[in-house]
N, C-alpha and C. Protein backbone atom coordinates (compact mmCIF):
# COMPACT_ATOMS: atom_id res chain seq x y z
N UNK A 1 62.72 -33.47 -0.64
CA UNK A 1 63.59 -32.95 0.41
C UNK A 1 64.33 -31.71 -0.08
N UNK A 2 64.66 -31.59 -1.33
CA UNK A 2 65.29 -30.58 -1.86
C UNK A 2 64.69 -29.49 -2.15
N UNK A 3 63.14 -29.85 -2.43
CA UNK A 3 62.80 -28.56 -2.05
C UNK A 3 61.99 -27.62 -0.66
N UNK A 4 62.06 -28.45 -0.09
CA UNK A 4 61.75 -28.17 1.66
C UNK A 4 63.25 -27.66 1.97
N UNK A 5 64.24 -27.84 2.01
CA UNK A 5 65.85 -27.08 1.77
C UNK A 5 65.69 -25.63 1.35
N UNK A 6 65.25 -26.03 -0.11
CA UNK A 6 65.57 -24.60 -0.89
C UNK A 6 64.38 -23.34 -0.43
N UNK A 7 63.19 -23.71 0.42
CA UNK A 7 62.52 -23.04 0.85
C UNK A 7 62.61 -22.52 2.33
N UNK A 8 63.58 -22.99 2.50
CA UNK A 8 64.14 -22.75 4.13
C UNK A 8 65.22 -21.79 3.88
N UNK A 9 66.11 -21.67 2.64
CA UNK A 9 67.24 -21.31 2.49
C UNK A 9 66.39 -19.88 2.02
N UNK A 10 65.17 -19.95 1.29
CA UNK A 10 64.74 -18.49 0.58
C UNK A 10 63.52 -18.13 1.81
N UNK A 11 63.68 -18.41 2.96
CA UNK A 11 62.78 -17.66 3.84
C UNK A 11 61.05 -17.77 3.14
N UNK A 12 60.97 -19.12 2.85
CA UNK A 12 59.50 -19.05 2.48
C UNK A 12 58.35 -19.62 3.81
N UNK A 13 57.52 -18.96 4.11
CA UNK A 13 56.44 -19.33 4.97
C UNK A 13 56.24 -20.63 5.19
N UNK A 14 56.13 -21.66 4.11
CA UNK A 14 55.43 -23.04 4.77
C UNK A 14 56.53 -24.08 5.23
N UNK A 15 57.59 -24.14 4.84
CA UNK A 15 58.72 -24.95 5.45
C UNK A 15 59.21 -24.50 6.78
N UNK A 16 59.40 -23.38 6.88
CA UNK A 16 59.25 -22.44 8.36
C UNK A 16 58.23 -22.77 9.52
N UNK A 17 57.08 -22.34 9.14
CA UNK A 17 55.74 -22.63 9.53
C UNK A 17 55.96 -24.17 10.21
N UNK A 18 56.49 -25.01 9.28
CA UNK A 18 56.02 -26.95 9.52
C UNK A 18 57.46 -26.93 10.73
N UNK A 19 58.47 -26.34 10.34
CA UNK A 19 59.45 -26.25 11.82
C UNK A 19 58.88 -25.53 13.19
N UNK A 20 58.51 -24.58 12.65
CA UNK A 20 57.83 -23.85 14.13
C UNK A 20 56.61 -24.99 14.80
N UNK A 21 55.81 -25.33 13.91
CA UNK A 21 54.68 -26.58 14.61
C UNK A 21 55.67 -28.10 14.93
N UNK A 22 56.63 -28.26 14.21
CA UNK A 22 57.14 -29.46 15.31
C UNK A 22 57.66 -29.19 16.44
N UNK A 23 58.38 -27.36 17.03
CA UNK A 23 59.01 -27.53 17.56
C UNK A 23 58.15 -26.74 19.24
N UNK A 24 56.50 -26.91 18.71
CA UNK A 24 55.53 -26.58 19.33
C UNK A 24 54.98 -27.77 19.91
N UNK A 25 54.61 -28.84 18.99
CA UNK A 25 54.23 -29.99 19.26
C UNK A 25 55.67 -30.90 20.01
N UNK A 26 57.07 -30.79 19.37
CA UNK A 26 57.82 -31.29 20.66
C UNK A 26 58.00 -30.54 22.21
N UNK A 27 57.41 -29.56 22.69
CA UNK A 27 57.29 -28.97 23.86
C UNK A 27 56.20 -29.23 24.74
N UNK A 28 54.99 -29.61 23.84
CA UNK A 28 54.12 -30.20 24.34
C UNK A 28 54.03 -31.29 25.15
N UNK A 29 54.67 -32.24 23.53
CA UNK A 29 55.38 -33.79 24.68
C UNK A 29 56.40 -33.83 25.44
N UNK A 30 57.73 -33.25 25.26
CA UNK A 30 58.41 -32.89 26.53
C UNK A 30 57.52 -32.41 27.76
N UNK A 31 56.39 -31.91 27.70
CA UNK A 31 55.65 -31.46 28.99
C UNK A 31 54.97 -32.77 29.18
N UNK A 32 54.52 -33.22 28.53
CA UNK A 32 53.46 -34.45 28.73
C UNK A 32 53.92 -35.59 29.38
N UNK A 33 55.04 -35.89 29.35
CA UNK A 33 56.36 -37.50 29.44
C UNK A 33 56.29 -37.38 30.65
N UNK A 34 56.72 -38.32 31.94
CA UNK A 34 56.68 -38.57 33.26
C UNK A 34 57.81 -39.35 33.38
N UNK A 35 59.31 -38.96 32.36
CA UNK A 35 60.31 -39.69 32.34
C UNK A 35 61.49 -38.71 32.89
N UNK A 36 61.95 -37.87 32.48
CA UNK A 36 62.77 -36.86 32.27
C UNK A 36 62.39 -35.94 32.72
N UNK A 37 62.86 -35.38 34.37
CA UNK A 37 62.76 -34.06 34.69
C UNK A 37 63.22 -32.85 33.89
N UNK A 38 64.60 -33.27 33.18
CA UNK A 38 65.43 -32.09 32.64
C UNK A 38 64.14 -31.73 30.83
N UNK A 39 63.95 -32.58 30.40
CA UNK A 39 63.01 -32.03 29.34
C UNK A 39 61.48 -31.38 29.60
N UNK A 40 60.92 -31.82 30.63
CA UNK A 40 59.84 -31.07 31.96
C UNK A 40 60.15 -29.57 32.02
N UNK A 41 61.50 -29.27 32.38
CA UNK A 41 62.34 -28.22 32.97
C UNK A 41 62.13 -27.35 31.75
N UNK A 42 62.67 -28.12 30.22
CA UNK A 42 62.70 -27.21 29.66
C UNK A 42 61.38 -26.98 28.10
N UNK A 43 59.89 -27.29 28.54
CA UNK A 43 59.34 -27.38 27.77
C UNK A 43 58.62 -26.18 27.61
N UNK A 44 58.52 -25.83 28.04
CA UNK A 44 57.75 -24.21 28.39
C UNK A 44 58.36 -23.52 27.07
N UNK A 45 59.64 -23.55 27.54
CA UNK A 45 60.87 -22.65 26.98
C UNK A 45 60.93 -22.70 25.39
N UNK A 46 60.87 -24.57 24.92
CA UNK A 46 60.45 -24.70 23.98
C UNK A 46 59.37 -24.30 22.71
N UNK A 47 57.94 -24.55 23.76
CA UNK A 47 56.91 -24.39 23.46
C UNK A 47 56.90 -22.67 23.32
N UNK A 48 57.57 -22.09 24.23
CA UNK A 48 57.40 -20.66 23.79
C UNK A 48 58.24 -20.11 22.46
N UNK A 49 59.24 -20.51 22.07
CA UNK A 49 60.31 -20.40 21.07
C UNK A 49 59.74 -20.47 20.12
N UNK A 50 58.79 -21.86 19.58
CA UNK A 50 58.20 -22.42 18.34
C UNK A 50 57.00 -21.53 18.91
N UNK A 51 55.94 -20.88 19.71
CA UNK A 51 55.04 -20.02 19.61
C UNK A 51 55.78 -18.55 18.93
N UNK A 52 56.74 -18.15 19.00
CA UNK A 52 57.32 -16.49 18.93
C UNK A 52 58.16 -16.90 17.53
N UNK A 53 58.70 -18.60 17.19
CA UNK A 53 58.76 -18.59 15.48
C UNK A 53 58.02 -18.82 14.62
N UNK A 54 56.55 -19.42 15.07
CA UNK A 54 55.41 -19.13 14.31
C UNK A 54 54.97 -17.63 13.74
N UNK A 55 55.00 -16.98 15.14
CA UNK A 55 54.33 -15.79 15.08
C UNK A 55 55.07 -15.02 13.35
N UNK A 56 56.22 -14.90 14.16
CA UNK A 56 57.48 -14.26 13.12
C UNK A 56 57.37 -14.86 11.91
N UNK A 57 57.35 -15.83 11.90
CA UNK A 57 57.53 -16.57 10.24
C UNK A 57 55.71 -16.61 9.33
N UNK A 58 54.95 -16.10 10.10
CA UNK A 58 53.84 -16.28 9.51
C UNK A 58 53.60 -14.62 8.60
N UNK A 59 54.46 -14.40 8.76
CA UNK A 59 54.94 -12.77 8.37
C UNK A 59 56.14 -12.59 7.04
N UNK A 60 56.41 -14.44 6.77
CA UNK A 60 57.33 -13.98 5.87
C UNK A 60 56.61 -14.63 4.40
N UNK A 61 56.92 -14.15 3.04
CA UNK A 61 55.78 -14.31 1.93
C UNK A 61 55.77 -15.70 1.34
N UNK A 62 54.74 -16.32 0.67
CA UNK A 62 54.41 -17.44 0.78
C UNK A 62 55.49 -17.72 -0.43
């Protein structure tokens, strides 16, 4: 855990990277669920956020 921390704190690619894909894969299932209009509402939004912090962070050095 401490060092998934210290690689977040020094802007390294793969701890970045593994946040941008959960927060791709949680937009997904917020779209997918047939429970919660308000997470429906806002999965797009999600899914686009973790697409545009992938993009960006796949740009920063390993």
């Amino acid at each position: 855990m401490s060092l998934f921390l210290n690689g977040l704190l020094r802007l390294r690619r793969g701890p970045w990277e593994m946040l941008a894909t959960i927060l791709i894969a949680l937009g997904v299932v917020m779209l997918m669920q047939p429970f919660a209009m308000v997470l429906f509402t806002y999965s797009f939004i999600v899914t686009l956020v973790g697409t545009v912090r992938f993009i960006i962070v796949s740009h920063f050095p390993e």
